[in-house]
C-alpha atoms as a PDB file:
ATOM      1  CA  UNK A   1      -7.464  22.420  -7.346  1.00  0.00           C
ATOM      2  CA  UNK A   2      -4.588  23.687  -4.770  1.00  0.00           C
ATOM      3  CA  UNK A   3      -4.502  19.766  -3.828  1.00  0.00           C
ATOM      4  CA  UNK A   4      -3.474  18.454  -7.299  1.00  0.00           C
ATOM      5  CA  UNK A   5      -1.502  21.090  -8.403  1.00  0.00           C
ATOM      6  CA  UNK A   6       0.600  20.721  -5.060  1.00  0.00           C
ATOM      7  CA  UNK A   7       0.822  17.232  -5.431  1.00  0.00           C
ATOM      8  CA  UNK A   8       1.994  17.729  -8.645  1.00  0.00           C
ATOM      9  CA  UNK A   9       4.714  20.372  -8.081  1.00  0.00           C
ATOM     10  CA  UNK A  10       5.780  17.588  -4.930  1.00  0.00           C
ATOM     11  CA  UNK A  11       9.536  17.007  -5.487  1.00  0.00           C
ATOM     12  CA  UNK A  12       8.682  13.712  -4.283  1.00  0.00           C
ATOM     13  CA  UNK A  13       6.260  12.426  -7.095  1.00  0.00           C
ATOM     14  CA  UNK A  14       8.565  14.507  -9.390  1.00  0.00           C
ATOM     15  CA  UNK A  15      11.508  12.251  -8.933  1.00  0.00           C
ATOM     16  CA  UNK A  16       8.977   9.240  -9.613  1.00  0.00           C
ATOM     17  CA  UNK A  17       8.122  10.756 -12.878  1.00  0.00           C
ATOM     18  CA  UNK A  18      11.542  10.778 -13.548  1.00  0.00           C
ATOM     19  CA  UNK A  19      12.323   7.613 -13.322  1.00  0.00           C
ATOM     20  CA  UNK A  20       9.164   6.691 -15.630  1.00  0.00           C
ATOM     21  CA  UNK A  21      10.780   8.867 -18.101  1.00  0.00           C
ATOM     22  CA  UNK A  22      14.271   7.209 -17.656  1.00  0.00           C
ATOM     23  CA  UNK A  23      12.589   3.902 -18.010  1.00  0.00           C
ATOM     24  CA  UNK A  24      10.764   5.311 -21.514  1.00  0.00           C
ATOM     25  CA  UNK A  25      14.055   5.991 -22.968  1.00  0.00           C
ATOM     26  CA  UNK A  26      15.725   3.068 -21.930  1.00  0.00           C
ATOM     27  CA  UNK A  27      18.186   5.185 -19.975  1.00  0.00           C
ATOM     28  CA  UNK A  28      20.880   3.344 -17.753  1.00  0.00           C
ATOM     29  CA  UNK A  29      19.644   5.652 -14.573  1.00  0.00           C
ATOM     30  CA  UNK A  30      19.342   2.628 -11.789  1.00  0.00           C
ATOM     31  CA  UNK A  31      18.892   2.629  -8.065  1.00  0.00           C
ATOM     32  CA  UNK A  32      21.500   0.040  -6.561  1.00  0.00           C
ATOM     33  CA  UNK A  33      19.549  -2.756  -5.309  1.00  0.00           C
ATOM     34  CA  UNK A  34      21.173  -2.735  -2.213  1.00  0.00           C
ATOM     35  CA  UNK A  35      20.837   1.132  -1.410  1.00  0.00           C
ATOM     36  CA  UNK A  36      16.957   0.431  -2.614  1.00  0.00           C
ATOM     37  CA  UNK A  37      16.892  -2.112   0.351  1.00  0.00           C
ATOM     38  CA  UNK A  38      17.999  -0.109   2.645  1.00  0.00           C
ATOM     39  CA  UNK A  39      15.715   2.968   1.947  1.00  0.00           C
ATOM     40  CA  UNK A  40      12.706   0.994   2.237  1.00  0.00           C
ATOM     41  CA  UNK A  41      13.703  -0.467   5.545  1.00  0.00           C
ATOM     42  CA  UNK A  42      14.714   3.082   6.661  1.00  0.00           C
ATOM     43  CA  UNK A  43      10.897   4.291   5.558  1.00  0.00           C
ATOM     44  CA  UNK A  44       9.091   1.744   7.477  1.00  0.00           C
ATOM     45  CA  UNK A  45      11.667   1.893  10.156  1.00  0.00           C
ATOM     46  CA  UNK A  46      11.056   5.641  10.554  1.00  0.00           C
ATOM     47  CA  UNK A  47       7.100   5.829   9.553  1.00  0.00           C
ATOM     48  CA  UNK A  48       6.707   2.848  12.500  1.00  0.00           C
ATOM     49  CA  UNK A  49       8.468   4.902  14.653  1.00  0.00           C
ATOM     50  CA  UNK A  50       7.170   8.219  14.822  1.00  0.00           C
ATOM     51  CA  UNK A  51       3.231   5.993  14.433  1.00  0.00           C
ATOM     52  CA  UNK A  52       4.269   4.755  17.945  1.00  0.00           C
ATOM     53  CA  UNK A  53       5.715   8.104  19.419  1.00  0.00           C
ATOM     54  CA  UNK A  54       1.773   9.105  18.031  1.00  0.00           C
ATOM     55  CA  UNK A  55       0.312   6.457  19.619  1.00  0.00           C
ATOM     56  CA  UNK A  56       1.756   6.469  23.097  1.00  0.00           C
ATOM     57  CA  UNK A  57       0.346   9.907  23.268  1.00  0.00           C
ATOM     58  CA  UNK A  58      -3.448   8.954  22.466  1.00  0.00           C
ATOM     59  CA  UNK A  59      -5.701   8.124  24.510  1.00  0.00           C
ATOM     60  CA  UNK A  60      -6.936   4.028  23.374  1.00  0.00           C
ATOM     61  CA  UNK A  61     -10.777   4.627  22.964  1.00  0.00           C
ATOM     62  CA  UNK A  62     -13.245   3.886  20.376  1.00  0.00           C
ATOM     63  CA  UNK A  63     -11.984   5.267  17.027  1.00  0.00           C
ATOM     64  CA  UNK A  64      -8.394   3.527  17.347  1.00  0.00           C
ATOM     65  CA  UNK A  65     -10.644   0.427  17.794  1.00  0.00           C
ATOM     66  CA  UNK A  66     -13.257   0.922  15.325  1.00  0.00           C
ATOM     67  CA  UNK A  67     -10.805   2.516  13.194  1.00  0.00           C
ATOM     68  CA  UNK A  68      -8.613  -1.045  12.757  1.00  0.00           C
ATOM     69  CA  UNK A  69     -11.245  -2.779  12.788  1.00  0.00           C
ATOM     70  CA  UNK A  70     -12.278  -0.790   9.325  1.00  0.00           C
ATOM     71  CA  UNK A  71      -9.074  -2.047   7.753  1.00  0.00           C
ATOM     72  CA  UNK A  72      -9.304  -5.473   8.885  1.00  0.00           C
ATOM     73  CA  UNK A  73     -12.854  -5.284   7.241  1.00  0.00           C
ATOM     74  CA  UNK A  74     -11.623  -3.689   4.248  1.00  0.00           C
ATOM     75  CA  UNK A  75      -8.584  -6.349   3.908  1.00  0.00           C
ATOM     76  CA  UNK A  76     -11.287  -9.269   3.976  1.00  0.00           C
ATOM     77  CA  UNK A  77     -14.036  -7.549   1.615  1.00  0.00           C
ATOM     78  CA  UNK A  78     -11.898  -6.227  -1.193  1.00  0.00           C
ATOM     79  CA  UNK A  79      -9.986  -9.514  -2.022  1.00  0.00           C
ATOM     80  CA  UNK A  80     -13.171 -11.375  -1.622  1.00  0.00           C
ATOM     81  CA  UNK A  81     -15.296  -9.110  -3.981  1.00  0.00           C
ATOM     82  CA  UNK A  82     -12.631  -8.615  -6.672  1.00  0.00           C
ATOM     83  CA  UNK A  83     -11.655 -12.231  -6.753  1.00  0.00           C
ATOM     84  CA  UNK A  84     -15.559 -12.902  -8.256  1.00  0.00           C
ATOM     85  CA  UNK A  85     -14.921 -10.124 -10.880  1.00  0.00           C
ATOM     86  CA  UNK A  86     -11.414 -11.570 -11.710  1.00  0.00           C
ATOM     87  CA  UNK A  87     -12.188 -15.357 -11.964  1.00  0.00           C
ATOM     88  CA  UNK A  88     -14.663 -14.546 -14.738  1.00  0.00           C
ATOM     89  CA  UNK A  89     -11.414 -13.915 -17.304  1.00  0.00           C
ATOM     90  CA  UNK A  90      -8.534 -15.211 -15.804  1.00  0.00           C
ATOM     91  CA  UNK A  91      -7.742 -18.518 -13.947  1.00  0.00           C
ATOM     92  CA  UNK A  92      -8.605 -19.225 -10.279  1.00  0.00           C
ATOM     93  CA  UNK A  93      -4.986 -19.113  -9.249  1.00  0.00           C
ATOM     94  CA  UNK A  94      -4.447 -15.696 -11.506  1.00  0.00           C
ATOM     95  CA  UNK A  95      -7.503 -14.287 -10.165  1.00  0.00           C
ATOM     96  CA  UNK A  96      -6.783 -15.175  -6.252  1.00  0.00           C
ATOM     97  CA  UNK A  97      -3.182 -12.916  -6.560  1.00  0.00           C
ATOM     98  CA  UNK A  98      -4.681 -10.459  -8.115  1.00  0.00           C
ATOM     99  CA  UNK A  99      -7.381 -10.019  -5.319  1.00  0.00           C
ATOM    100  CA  UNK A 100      -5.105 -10.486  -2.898  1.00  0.00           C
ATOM    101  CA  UNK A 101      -2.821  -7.710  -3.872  1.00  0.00           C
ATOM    102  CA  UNK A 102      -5.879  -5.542  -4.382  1.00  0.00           C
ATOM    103  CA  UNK A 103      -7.089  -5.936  -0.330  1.00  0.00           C
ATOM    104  CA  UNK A 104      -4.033  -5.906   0.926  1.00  0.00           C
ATOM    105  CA  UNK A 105      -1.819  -2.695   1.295  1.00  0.00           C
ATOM    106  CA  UNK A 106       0.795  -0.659  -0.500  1.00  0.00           C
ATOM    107  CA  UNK A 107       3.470   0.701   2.112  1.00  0.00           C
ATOM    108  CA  UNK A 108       4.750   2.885  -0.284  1.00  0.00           C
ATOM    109  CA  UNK A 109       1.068   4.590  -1.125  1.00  0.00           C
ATOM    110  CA  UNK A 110       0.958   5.271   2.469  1.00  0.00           C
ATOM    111  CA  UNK A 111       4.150   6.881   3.440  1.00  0.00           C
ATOM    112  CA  UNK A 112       3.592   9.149   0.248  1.00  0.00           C
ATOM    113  CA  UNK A 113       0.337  10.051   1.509  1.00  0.00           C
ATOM    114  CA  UNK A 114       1.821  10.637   4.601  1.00  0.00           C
ATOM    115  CA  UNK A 115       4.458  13.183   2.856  1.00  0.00           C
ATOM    116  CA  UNK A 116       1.509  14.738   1.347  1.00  0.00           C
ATOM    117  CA  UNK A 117      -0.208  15.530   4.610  1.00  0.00           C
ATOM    118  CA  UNK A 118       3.040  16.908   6.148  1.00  0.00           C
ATOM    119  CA  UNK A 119       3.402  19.351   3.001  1.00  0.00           C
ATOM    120  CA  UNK A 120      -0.045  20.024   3.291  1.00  0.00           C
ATOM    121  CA  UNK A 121       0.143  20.526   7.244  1.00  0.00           C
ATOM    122  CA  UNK A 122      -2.766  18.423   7.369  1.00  0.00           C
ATOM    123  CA  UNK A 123      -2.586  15.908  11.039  1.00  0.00           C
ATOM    124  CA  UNK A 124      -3.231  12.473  11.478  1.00  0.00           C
ATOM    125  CA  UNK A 125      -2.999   9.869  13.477  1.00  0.00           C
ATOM    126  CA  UNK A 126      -0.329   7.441  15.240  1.00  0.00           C
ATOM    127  CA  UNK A 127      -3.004   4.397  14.948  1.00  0.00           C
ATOM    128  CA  UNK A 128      -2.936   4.482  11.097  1.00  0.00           C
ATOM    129  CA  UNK A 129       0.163   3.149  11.086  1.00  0.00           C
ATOM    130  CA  UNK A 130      -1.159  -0.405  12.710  1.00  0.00           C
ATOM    131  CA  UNK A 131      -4.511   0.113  10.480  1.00  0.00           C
ATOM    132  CA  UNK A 132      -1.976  -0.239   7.562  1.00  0.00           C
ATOM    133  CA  UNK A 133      -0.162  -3.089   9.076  1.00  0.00           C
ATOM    134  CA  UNK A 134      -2.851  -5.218  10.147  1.00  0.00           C
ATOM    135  CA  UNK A 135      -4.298  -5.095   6.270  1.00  0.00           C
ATOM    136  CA  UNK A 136      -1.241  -6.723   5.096  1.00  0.00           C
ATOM    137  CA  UNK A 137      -2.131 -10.220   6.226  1.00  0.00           C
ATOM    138  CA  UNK A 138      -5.735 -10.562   5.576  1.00  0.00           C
ATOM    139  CA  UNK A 139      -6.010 -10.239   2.254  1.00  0.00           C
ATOM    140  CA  UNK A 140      -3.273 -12.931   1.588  1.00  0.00           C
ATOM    141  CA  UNK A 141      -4.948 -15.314   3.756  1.00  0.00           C
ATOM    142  CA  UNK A 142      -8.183 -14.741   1.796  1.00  0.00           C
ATOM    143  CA  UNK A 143      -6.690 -14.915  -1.478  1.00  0.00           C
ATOM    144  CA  UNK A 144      -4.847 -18.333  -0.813  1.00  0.00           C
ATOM    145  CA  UNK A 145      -8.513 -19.838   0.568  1.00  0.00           C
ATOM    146  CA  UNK A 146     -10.268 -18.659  -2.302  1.00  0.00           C
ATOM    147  CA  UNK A 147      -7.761 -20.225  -4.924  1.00  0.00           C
ATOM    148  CA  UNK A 148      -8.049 -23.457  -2.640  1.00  0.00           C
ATOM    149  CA  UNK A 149     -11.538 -23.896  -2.420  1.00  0.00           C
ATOM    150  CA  UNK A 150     -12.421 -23.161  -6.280  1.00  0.00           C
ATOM    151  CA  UNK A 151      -9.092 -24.634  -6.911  1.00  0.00           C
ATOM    152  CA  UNK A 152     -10.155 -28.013  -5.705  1.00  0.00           C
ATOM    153  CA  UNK A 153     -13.445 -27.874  -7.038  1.00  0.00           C
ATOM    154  CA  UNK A 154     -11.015 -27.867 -10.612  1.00  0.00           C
ATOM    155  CA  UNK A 155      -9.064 -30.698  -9.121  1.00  0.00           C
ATOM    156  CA  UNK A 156      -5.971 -28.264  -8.390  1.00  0.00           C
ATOM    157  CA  UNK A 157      -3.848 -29.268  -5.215  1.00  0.00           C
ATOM    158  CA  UNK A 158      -4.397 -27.183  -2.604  1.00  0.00           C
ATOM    159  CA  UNK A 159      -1.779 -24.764  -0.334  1.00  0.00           C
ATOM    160  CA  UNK A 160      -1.406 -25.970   3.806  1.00  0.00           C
ATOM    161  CA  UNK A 161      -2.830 -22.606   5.577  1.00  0.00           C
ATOM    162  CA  UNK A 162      -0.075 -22.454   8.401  1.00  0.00           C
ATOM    163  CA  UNK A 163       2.527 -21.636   6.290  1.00  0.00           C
ATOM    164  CA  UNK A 164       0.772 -19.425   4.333  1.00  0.00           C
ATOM    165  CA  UNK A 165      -0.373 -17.492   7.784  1.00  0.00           C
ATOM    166  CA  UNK A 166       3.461 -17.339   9.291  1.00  0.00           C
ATOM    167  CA  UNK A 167       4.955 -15.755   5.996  1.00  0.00           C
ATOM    168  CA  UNK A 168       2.028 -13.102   5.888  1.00  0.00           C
ATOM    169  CA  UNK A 169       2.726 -12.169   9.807  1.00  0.00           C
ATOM    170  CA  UNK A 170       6.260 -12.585   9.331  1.00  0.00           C
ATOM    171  CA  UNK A 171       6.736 -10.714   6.235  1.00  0.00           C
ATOM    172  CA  UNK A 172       9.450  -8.524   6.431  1.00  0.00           C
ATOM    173  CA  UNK A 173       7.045  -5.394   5.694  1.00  0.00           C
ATOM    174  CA  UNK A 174       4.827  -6.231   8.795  1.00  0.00           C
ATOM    175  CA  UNK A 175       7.357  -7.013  10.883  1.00  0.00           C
ATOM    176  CA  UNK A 176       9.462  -4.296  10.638  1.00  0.00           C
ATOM    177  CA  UNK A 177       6.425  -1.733  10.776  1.00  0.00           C
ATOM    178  CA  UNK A 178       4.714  -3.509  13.656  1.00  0.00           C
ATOM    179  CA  UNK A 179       8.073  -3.734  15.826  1.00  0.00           C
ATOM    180  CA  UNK A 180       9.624   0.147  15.047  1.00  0.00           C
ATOM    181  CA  UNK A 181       5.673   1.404  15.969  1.00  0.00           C
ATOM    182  CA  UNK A 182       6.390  -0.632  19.559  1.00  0.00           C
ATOM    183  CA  UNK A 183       9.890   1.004  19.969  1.00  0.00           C
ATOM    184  CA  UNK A 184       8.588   4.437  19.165  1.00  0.00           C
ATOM    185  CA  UNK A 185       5.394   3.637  21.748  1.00  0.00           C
ATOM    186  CA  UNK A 186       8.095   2.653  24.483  1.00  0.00           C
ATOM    187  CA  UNK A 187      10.575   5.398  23.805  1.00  0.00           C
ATOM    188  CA  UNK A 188      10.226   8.982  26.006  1.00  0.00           C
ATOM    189  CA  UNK A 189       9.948  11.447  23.856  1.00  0.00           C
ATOM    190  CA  UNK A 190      13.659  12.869  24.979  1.00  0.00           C
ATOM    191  CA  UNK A 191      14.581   9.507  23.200  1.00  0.00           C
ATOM    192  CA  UNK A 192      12.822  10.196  20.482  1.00  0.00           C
ATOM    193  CA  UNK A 193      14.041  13.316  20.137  1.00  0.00           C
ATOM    194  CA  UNK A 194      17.623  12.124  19.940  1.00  0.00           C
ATOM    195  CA  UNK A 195      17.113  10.524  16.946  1.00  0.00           C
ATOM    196  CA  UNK A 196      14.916  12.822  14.966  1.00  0.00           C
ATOM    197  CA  UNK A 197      17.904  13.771  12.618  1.00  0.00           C
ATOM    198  CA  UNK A 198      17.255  10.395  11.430  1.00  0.00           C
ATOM    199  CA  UNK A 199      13.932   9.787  11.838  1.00  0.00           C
ATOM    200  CA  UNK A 200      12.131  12.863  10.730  1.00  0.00           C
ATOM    201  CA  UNK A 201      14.431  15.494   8.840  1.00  0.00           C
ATOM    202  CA  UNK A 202      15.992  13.491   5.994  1.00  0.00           C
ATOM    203  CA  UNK A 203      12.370  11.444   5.724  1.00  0.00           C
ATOM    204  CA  UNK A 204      11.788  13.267   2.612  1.00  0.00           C
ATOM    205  CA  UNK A 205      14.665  13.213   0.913  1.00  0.00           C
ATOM    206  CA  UNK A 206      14.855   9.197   1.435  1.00  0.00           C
ATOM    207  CA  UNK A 207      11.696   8.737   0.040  1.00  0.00           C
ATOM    208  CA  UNK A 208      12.816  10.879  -3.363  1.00  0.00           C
ATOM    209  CA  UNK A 209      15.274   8.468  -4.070  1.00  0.00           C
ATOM    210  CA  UNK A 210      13.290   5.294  -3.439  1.00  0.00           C
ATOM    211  CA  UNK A 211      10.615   7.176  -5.342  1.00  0.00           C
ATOM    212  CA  UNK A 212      12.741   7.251  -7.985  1.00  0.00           C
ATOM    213  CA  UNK A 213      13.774   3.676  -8.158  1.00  0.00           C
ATOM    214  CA  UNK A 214      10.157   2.947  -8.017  1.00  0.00           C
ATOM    215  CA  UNK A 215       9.511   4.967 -11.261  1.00  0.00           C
ATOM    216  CA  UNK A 216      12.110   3.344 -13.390  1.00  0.00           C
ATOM    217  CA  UNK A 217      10.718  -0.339 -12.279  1.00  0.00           C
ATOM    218  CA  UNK A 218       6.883   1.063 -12.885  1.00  0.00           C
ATOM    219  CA  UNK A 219       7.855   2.349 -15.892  1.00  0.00           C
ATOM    220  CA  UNK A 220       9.693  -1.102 -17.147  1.00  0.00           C
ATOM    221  CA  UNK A 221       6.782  -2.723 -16.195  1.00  0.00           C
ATOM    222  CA  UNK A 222       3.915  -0.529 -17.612  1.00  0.00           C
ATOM    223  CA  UNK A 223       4.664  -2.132 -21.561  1.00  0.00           C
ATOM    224  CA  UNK A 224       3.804  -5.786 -20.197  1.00  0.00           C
ATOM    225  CA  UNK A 225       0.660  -4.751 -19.138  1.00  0.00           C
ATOM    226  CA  UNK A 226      -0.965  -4.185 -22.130  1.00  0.00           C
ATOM    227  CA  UNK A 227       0.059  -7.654 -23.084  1.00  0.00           C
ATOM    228  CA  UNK A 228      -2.605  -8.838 -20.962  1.00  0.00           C
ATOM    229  CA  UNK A 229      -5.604  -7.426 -22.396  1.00  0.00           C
ATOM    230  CA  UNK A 230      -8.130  -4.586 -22.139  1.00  0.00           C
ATOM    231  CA  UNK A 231      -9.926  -6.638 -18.893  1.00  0.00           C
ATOM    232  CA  UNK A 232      -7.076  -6.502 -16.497  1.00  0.00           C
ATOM    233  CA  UNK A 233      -5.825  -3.089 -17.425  1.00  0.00           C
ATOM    234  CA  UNK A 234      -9.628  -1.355 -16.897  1.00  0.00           C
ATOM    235  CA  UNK A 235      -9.434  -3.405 -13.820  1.00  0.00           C
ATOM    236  CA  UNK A 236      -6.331  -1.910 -12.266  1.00  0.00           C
ATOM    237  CA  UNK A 237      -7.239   1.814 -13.468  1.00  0.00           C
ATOM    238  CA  UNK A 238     -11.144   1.729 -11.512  1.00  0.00           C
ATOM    239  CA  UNK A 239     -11.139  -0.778  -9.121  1.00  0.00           C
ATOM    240  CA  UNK A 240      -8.681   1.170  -6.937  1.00  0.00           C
ATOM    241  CA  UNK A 241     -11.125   4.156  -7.197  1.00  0.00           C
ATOM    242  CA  UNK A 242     -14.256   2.289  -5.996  1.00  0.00           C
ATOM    243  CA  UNK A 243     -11.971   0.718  -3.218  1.00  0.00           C
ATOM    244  CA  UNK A 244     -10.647   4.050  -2.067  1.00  0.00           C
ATOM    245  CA  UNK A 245     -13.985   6.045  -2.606  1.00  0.00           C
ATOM    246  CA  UNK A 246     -16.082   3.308  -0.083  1.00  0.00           C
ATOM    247  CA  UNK A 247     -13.166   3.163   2.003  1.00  0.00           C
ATOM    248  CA  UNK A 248     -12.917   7.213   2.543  1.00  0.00           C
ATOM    249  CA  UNK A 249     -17.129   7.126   2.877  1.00  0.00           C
ATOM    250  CA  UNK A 250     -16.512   4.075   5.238  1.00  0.00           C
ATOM    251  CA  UNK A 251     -14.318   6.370   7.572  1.00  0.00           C
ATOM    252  CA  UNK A 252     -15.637   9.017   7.647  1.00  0.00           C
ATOM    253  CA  UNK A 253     -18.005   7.662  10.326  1.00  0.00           C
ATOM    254  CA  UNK A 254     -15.289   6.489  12.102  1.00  0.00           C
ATOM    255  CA  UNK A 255     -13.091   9.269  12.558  1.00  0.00           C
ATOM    256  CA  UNK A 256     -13.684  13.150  11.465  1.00  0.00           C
ATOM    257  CA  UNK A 257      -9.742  13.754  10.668  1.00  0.00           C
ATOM    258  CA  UNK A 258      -9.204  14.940   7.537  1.00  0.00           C
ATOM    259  CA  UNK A 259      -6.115  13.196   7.661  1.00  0.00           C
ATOM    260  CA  UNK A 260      -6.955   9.642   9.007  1.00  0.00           C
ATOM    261  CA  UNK A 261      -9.659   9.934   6.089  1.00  0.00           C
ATOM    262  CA  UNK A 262      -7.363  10.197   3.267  1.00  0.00           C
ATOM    263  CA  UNK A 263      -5.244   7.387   4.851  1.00  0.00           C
ATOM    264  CA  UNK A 264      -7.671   4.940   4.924  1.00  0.00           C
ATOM    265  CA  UNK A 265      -8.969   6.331   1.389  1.00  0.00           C
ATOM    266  CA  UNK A 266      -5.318   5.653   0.136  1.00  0.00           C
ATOM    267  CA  UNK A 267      -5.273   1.816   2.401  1.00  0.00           C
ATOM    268  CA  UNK A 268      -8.476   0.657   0.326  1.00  0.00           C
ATOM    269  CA  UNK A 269      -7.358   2.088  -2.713  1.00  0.00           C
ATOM    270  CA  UNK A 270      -3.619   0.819  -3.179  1.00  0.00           C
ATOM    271  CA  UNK A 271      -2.225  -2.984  -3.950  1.00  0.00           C
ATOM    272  CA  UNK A 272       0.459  -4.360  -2.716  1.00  0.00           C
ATOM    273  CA  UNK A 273       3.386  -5.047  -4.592  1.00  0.00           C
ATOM    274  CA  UNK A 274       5.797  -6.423  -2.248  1.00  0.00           C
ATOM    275  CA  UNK A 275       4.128  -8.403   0.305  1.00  0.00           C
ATOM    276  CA  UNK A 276       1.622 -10.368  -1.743  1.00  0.00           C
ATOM    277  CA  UNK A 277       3.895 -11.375  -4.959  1.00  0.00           C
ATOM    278  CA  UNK A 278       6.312 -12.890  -2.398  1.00  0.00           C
ATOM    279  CA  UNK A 279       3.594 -14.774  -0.358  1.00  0.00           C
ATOM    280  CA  UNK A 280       2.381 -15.748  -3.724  1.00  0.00           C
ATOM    281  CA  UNK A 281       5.612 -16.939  -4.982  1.00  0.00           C
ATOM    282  CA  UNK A 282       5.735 -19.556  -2.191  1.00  0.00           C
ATOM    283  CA  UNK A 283       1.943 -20.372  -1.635  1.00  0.00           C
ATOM    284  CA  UNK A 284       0.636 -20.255  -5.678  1.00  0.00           C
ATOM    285  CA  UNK A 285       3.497 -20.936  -7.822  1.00  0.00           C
ATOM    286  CA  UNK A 286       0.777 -21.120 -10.834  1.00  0.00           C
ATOM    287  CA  UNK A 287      -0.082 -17.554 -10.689  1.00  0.00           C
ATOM    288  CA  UNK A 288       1.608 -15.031 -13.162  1.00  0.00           C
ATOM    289  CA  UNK A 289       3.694 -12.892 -11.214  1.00  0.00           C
ATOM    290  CA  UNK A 290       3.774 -11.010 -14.715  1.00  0.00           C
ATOM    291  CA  UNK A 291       0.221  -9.719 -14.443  1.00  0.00           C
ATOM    292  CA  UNK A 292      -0.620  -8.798 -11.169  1.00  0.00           C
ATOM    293  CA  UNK A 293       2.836  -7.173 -10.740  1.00  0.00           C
ATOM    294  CA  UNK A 294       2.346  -4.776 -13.372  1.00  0.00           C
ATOM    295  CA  UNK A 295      -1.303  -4.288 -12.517  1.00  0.00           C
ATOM    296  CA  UNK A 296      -0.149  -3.021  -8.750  1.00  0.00           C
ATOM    297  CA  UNK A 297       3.027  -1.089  -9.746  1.00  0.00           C
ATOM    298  CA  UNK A 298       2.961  -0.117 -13.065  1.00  0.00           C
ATOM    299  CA  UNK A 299      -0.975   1.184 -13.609  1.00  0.00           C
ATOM    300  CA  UNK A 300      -2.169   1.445  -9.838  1.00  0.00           C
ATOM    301  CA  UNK A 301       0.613   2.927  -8.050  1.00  0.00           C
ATOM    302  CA  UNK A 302       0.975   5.949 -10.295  1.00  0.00           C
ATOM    303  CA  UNK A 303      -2.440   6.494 -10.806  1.00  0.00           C
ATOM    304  CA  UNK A 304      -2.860   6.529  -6.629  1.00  0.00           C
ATOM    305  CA  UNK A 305      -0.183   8.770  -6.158  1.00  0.00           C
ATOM    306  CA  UNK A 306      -0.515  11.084  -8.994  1.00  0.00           C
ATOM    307  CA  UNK A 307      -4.517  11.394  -9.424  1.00  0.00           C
ATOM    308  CA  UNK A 308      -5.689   9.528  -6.200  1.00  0.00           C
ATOM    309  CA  UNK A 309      -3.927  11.267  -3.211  1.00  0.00           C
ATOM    310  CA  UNK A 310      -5.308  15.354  -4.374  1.00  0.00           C
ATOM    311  CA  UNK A 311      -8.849  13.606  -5.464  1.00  0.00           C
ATOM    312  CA  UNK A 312      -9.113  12.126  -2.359  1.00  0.00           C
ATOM    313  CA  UNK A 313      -8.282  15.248  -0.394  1.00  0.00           C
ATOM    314  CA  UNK A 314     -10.719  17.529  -2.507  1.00  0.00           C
ATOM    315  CA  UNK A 315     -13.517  15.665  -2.047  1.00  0.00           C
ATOM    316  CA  UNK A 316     -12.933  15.169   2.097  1.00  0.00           C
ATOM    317  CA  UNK A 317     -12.367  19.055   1.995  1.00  0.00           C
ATOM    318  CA  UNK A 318     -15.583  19.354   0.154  1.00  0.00           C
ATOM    319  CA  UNK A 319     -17.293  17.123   2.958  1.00  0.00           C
ATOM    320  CA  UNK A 320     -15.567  18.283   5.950  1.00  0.00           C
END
């Protein structure tokens, strides 16, 4: 239980809770938008870097390799299984956005995990950080095929691919993740150490803030969701459990870290938010960005970081 009681006494997931709570009693506590920018380009900008200062000291061999292609496979299965489930109450379009957010990734998830290991002095590896990135895309490409195919079988216009495929490699996410993980793999680690001050020793205290500001919108989203039914909410509480348990069984024949293990438990298990509503916006106008936003942030972001991460971790301690 030392796993979930830390997690809970994490300053961290604290400051989320408060801004749930602020959100409850319709307190005037807000995040500028602008300083919330910047703190989530700072977190990527920093988690890219030190992946790549990780990665240029590995040794590229078989469980970098098999390990992304585990998340590519996990990007393509999960939207393609959950879409099935989906499509059986909701429309195609709803059902495609909501699958897609559920394969691809939650950046946030991840860099919280991340602070968990670090306060848990628990290791991982440099190479998770391009697992996570190369999830992003997949999912959205799957998502916007599956709503075109069973789209036009309904006589619904369809979305041109390309497009669809340069926003989801372009997205600002991926791109900033993917290019601060090459800088860090180029830098000498006397450069890196010149700007670990910024990189490294106020990491934590950045993501407490955005934290924050991620409470207070979960928790002004979390009232819409029961708006939507029983079906969608159930959906959004277990489905990131099954994701995150096959993912974590998945891995663990692929690497024997502890800490890679939880990763990729937390990858499978956590929806996107950012990436996939603003792919969506552009590619399926039709789909209610006021469902599978509040299933993602509201329901299955807390329930990840709160319950998921120390589950997670007890059961690979158990096995390991």
């Amino acid at each position: 239980m030392n796993g979930l009681t830390d997690n809970l006494t994490n300053p961290a997931l604290l400051f989320f809770l408060l801004g749930i709570f602020a959100a409850q009693i319709k307190s005037d506590l807000k995040i500028p938008e602008s300083s919330s920018k910047f703190i989530s380009v700072y977190l990527l900008l920093s988690i890219g870097f030190k992946g790549g200062q990780e990665l240029a000291h590995s040794v590229i061999g078989g469980e970098i390799v098999w390990s992304m292609l585990l998340g590519i496979f996990m990007a393509l299965l999960v939207p393609l299984y959950t879409f099935f489930i989906l499509k059986r109450k909701l429309s195609i379009e709803n059902a495609g956005a909501i699958a897609a957010a559920y394969g691809s990734v939650s950046a946030v998830t991840f860099v919280t995990a991340i602070s968990f290991l670090d306060f848990e002095q628990v290791g991982y590896n440099g190479h998770m950080i391009a697992v996570m990135a190369l999830m992003e895309a997949p999912a959205i490409i799957v998502g916007v095929l599956l709503i075109n195919m069973y789209g036009r079988k309904l006589k619904k216009s369809s979305s041109p691919m390309l497009p669809i495929l340069k926003h989801s490699v372009s997205n600002a996410s991926v791109l900033l993740i993917l290019s601060s993980m090459v800088i860090g793999f180029l830098a000498s680690e006397e450069q890196a150490q010149g700007i670990k001050p910024f990189t490294t020793d106020i990491f934590k205290g950045f993501l407490a803030v955005f934290l924050l500001d991620m409470g207070i919108t979960a928790g002004r989203h979390i009232h819409s969701m029961f708006k939507n039914g029983m079906y969608v909410l159930l959906f959004s509480c277990l489905i990131p459990f099954i994701n995150g348990l096959l993912a974590l069984y998945l891995a663990s024949f692929v690497t024997d870290s502890p800490g890679n293990i939880l990763l990729f438990a937390l990858l499978g298990a956590s929806a996107s938010y950012i990436a996939v509503p603003a792919a969506m916006k552009n590619a399926v106008p039709a789909a209610n960005p006021g469902l599978y936003l509040p299933m993602a942030l509201g329901i299955t972001f807390p329930i990840n970081i709160i319950i998921g991460i120390p589950f997670y971790f007890i059961i690979i301690q158990n096995l390991i």
